[in-house]
PDB file of N, CA and C in Angstrom:
ATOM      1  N   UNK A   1     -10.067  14.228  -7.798  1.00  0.00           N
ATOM      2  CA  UNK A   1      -8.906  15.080  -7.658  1.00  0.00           C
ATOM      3  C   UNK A   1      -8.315  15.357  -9.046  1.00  0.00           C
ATOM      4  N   UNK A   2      -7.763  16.693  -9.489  1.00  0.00           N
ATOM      5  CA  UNK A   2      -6.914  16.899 -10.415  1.00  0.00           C
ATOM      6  C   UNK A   2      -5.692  16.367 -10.571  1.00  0.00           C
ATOM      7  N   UNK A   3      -5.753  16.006 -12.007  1.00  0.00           N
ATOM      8  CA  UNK A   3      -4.169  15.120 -12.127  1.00  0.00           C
ATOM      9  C   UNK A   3      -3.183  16.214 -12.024  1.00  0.00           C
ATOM     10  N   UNK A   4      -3.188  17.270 -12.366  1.00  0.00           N
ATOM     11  CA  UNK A   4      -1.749  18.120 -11.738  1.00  0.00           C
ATOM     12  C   UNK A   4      -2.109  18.435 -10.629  1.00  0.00           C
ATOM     13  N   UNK A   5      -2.603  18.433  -9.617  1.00  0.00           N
ATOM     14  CA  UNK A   5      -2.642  18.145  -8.302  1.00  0.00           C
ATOM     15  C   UNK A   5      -1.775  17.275  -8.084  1.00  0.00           C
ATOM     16  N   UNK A   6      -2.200  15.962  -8.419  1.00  0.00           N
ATOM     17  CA  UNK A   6      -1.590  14.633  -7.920  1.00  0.00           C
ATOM     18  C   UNK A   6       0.062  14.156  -8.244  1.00  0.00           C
ATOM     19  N   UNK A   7       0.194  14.909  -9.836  1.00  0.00           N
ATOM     20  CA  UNK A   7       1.931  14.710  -9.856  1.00  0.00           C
ATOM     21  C   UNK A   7       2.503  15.843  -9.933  1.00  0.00           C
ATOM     22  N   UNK A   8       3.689  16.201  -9.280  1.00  0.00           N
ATOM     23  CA  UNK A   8       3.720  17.473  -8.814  1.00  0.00           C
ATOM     24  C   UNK A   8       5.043  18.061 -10.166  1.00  0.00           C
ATOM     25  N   UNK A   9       5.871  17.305 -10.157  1.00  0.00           N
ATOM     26  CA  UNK A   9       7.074  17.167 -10.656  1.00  0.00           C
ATOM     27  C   UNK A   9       7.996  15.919 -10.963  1.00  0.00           C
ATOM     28  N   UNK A  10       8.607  15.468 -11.910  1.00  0.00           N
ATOM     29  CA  UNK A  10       9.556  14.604 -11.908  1.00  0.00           C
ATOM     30  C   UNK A  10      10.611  14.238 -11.230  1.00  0.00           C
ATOM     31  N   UNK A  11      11.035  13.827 -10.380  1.00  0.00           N
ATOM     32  CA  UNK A  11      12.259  13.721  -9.939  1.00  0.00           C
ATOM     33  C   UNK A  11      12.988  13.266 -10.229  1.00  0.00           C
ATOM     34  N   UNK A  12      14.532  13.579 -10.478  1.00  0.00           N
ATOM     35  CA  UNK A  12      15.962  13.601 -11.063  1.00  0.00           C
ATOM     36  C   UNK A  12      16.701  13.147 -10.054  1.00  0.00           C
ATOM     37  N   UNK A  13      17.364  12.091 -10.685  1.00  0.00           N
ATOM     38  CA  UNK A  13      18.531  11.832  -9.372  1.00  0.00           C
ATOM     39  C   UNK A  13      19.325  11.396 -10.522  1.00  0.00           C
ATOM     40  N   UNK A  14      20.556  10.371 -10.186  1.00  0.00           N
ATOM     41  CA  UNK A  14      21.352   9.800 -11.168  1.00  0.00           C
ATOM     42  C   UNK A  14      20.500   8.553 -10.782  1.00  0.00           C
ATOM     43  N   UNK A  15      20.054   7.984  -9.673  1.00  0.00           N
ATOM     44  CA  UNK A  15      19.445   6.230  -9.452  1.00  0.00           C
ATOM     45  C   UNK A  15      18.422   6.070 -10.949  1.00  0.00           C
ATOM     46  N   UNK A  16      17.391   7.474 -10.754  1.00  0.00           N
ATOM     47  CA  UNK A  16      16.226   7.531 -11.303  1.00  0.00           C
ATOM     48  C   UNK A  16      16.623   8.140 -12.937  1.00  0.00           C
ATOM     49  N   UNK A  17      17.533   7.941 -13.404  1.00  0.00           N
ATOM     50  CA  UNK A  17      17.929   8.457 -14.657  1.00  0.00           C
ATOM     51  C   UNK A  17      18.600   6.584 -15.081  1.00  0.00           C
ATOM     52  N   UNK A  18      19.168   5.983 -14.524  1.00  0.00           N
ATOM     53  CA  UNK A  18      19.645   4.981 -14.141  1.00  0.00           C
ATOM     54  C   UNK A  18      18.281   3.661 -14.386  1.00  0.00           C
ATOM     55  N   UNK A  19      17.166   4.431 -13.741  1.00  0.00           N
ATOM     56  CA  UNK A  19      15.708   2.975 -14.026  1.00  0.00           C
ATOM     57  C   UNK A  19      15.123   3.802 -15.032  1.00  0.00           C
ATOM     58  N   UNK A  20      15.068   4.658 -15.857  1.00  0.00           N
ATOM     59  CA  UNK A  20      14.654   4.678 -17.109  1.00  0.00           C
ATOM     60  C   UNK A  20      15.050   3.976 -18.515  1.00  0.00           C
ATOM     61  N   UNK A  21      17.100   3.763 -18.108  1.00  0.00           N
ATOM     62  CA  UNK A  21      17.282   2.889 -18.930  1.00  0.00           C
ATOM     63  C   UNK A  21      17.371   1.594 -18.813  1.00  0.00           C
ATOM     64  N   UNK A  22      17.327   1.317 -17.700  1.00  0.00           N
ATOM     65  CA  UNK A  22      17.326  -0.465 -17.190  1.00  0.00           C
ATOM     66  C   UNK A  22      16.039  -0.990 -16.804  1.00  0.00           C
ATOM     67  N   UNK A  23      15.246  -0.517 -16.230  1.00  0.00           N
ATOM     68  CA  UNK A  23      13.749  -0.648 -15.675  1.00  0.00           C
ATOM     69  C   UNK A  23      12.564  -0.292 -16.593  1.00  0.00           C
ATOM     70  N   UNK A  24      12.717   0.712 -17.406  1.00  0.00           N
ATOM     71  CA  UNK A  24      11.443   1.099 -18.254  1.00  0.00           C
ATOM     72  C   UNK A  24      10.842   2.020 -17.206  1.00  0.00           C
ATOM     73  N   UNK A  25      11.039   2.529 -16.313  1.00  0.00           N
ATOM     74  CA  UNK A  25      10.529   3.187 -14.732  1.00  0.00           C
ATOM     75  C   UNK A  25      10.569   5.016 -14.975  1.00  0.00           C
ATOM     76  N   UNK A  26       9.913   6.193 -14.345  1.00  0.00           N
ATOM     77  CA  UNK A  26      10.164   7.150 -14.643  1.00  0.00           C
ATOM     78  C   UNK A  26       9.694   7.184 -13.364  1.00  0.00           C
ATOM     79  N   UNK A  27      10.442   8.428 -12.412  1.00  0.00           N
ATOM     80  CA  UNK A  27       9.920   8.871 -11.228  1.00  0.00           C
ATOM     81  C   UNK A  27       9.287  10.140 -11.491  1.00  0.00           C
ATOM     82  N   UNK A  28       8.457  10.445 -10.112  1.00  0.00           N
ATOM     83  CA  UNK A  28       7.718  11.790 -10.024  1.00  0.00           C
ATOM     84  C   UNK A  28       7.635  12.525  -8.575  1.00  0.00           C
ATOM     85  N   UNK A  29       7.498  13.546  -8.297  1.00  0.00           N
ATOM     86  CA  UNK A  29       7.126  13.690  -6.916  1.00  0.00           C
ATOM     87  C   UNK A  29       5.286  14.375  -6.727  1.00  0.00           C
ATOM     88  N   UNK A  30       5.119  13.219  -5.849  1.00  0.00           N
ATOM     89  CA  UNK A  30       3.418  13.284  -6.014  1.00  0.00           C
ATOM     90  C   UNK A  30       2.985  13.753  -4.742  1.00  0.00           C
ATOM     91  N   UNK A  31       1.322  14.308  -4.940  1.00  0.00           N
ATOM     92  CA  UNK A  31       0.927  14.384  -3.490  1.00  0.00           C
ATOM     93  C   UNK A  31       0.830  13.680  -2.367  1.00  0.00           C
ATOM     94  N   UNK A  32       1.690  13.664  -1.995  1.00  0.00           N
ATOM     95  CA  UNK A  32       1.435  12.701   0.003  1.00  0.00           C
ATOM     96  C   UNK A  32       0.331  12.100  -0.205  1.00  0.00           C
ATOM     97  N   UNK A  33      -0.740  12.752   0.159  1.00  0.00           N
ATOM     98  CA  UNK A  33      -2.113  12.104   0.382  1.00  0.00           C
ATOM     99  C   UNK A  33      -2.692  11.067  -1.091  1.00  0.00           C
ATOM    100  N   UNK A  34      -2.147  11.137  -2.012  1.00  0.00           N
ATOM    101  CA  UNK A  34      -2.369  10.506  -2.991  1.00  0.00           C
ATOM    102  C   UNK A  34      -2.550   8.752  -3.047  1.00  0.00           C
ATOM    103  N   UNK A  35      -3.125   7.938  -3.617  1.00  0.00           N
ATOM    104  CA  UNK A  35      -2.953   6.557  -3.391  1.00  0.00           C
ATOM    105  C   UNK A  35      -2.485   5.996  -4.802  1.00  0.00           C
ATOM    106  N   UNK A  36      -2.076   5.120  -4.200  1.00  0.00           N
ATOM    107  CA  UNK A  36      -1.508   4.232  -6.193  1.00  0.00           C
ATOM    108  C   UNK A  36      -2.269   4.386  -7.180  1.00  0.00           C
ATOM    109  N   UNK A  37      -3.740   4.604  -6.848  1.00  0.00           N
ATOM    110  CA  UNK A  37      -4.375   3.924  -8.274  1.00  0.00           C
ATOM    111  C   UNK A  37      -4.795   5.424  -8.527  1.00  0.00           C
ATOM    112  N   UNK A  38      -4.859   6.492  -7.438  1.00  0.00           N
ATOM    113  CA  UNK A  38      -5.206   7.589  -8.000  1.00  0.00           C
ATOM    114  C   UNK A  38      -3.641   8.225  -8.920  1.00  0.00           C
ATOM    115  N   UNK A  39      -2.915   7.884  -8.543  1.00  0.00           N
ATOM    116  CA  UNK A  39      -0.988   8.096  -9.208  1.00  0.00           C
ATOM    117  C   UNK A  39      -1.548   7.569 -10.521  1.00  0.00           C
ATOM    118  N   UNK A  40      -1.804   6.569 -10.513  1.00  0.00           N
ATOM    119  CA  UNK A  40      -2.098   5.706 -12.482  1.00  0.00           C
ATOM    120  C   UNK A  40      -2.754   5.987 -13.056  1.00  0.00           C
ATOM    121  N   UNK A  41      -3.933   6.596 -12.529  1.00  0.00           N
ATOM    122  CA  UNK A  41      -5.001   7.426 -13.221  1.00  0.00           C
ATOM    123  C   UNK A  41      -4.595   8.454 -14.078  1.00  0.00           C
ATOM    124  N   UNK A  42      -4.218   9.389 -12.920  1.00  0.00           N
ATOM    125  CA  UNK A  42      -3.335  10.429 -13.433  1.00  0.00           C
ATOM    126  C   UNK A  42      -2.287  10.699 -13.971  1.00  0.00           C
ATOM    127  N   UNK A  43      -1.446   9.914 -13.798  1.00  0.00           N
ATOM    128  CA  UNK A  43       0.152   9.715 -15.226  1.00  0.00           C
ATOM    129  C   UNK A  43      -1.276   9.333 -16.264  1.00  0.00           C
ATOM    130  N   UNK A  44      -1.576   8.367 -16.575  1.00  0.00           N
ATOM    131  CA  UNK A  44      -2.419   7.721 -17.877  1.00  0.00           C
ATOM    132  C   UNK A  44      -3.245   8.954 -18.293  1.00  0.00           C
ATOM    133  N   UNK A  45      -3.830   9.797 -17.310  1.00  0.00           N
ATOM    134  CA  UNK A  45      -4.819  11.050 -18.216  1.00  0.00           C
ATOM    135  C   UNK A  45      -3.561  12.348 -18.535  1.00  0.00           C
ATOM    136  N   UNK A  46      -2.829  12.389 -17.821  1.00  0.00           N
ATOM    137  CA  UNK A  46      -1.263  13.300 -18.031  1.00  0.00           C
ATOM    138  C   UNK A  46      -0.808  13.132 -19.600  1.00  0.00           C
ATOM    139  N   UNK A  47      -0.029  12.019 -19.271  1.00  0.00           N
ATOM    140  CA  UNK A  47       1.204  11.348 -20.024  1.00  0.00           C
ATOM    141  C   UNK A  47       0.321  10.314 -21.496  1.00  0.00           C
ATOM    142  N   UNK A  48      -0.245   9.866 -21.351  1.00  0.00           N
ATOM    143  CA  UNK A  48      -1.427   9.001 -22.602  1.00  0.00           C
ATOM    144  C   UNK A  48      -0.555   7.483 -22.644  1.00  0.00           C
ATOM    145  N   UNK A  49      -0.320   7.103 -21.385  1.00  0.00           N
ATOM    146  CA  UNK A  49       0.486   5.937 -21.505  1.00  0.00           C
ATOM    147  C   UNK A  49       0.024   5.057 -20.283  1.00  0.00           C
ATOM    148  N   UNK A  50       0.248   3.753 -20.939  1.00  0.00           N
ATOM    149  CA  UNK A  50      -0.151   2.516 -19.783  1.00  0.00           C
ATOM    150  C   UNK A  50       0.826   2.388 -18.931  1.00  0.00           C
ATOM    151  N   UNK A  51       0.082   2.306 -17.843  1.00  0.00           N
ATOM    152  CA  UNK A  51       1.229   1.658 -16.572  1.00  0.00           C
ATOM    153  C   UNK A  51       1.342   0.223 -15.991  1.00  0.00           C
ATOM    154  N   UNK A  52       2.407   0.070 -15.910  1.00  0.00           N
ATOM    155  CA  UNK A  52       1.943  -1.637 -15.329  1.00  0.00           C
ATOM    156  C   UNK A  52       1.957  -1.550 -13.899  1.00  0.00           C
ATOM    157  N   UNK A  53       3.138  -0.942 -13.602  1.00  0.00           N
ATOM    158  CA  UNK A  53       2.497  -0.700 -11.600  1.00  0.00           C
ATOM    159  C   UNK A  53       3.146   0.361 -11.287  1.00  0.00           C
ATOM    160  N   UNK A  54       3.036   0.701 -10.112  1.00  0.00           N
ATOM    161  CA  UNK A  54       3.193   1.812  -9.021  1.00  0.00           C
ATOM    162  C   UNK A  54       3.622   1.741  -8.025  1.00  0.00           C
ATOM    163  N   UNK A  55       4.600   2.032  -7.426  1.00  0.00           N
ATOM    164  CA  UNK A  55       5.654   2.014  -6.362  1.00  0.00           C
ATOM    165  C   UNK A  55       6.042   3.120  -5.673  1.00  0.00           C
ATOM    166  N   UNK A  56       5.784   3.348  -4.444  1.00  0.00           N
ATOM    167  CA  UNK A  56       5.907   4.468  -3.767  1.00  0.00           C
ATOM    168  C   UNK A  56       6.683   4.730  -2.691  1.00  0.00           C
ATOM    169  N   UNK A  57       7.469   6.101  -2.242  1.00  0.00           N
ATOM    170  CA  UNK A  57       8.166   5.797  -1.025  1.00  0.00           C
ATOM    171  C   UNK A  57       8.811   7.332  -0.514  1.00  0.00           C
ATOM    172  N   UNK A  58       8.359   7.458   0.356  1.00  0.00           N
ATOM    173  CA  UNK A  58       8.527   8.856   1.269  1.00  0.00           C
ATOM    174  C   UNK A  58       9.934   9.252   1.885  1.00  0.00           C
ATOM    175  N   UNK A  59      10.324  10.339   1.092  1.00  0.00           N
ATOM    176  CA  UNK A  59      11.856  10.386   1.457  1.00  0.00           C
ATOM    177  C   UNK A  59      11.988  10.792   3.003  1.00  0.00           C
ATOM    178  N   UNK A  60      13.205  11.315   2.995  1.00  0.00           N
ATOM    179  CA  UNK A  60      13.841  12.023   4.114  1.00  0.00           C
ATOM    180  C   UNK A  60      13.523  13.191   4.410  1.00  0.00           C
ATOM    181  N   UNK A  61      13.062  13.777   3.258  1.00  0.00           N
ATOM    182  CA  UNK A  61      12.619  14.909   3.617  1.00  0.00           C
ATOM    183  C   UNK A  61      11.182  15.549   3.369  1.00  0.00           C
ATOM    184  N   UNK A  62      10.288  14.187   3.401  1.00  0.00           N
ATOM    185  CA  UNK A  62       9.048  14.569   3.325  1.00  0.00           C
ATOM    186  C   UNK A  62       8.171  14.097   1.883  1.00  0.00           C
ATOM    187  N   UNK A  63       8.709  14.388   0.924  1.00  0.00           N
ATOM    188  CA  UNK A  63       7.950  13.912   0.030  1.00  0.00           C
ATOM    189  C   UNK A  63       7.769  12.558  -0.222  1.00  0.00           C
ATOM    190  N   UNK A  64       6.727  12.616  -1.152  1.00  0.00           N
ATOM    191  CA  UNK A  64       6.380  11.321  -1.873  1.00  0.00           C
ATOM    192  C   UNK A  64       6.719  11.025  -3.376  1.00  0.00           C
ATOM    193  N   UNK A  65       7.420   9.884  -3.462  1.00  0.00           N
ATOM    194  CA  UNK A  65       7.851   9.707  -4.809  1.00  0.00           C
ATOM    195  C   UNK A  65       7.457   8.466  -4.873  1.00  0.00           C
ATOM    196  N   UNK A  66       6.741   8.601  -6.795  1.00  0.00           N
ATOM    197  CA  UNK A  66       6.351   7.911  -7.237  1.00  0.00           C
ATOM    198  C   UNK A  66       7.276   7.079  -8.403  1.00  0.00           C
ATOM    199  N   UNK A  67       7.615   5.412  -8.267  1.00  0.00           N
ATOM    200  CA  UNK A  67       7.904   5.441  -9.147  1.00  0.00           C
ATOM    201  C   UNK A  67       6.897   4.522 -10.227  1.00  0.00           C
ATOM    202  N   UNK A  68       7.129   4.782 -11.403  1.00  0.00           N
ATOM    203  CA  UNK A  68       5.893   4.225 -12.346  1.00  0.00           C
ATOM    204  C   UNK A  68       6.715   3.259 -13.501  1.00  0.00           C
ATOM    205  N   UNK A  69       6.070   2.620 -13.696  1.00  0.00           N
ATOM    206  CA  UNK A  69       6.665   0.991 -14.231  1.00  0.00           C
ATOM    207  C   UNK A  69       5.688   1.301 -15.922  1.00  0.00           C
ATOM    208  N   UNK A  70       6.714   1.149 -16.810  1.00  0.00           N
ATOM    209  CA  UNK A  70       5.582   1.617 -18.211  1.00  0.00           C
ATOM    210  C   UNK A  70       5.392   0.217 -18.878  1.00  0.00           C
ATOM    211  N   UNK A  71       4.144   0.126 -19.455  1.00  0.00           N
ATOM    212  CA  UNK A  71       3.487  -1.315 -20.338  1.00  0.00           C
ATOM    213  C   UNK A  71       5.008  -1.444 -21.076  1.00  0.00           C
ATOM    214  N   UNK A  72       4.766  -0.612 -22.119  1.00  0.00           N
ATOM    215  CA  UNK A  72       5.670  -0.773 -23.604  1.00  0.00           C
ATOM    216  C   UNK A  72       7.283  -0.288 -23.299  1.00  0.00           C
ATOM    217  N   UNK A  73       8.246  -1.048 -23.855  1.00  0.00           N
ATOM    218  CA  UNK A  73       9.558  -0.929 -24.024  1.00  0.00           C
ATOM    219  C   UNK A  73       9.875   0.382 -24.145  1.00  0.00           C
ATOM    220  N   UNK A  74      10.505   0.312 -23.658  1.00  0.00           N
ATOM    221  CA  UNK A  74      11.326   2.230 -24.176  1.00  0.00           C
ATOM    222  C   UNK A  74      10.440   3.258 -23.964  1.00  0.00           C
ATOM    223  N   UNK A  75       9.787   3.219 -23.508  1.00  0.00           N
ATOM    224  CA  UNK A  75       8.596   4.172 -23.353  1.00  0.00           C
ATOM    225  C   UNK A  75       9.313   5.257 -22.508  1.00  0.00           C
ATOM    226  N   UNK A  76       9.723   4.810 -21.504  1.00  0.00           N
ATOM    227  CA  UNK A  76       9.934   5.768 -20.316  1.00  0.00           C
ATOM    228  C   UNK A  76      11.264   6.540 -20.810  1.00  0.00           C
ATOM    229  N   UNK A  77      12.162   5.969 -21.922  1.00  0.00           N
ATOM    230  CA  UNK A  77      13.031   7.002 -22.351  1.00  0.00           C
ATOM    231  C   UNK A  77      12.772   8.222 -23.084  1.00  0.00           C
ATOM    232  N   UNK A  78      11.604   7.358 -24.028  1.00  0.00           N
ATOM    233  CA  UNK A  78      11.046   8.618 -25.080  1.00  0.00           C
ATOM    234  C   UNK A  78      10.105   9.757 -23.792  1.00  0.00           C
ATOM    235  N   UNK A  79       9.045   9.115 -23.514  1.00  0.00           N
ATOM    236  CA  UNK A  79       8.723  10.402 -22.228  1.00  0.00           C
ATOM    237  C   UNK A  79       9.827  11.097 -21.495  1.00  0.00           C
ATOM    238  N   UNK A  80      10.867  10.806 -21.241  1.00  0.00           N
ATOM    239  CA  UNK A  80      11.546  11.483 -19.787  1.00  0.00           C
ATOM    240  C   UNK A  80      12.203  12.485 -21.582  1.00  0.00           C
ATOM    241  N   UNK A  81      12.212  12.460 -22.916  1.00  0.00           N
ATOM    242  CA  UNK A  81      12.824  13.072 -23.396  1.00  0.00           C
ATOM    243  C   UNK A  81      11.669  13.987 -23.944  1.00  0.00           C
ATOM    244  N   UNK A  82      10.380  13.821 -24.342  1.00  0.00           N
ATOM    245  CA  UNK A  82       9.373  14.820 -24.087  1.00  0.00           C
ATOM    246  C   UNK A  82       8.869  15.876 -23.020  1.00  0.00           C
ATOM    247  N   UNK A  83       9.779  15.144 -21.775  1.00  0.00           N
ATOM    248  CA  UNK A  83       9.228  16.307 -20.870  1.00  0.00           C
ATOM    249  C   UNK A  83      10.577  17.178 -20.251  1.00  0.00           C
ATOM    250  N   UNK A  84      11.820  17.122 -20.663  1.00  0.00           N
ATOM    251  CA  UNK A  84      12.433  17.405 -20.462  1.00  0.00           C
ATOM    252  C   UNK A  84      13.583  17.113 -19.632  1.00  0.00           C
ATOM    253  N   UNK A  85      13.450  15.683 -19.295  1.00  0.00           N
ATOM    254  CA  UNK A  85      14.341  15.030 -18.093  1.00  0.00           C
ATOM    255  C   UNK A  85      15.942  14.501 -18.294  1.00  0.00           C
ATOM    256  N   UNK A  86      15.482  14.859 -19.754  1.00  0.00           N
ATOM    257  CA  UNK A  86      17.004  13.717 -20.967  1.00  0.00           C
ATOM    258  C   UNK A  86      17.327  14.753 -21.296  1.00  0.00           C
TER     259      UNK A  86
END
């Protein structure tokens, strides 16, 4: 499967702005049908960054959000400010 297939968009909330600076964490909204390790694949061939895990959970209104746990410190601030989230 294609990695922009698999992550669709970032998702923004205040929680998820909130675990970038306390968690090291960045959310996404991914394909439904997607599985964890295909999610890590694809942030890692995306983004050029290690993940330590993957956490997932299907809102209220259907989607799937991913959240992603980064190896290195601060990581997930400097990304969410490369892609436009900061």
């Amino acid at each position: 499967m294609d990695s922009y297939s698999i992550i669709i968009k970032p998702h923004v909330t205040e929680k998820t702005m909130n675990l970038i600076d306390l968690n090291n964490e960045i959310t996404f909204v991914v394909r439904r049908t997607a599985n964890k390790g295909q999610i890590k694949r694809a942030f890692e061939e995306l983004y050029e960054e290690k993940v330590a895990r993957v956490n997932t959970h299907i809102t209220t209104k259907g989607e799937k959000v991913a959240y992603i746990k980064l190896v290195e410190e601060e990581m997930a601030e400097e990304l969410a400010v490369r892609i436009g989230v900061f």
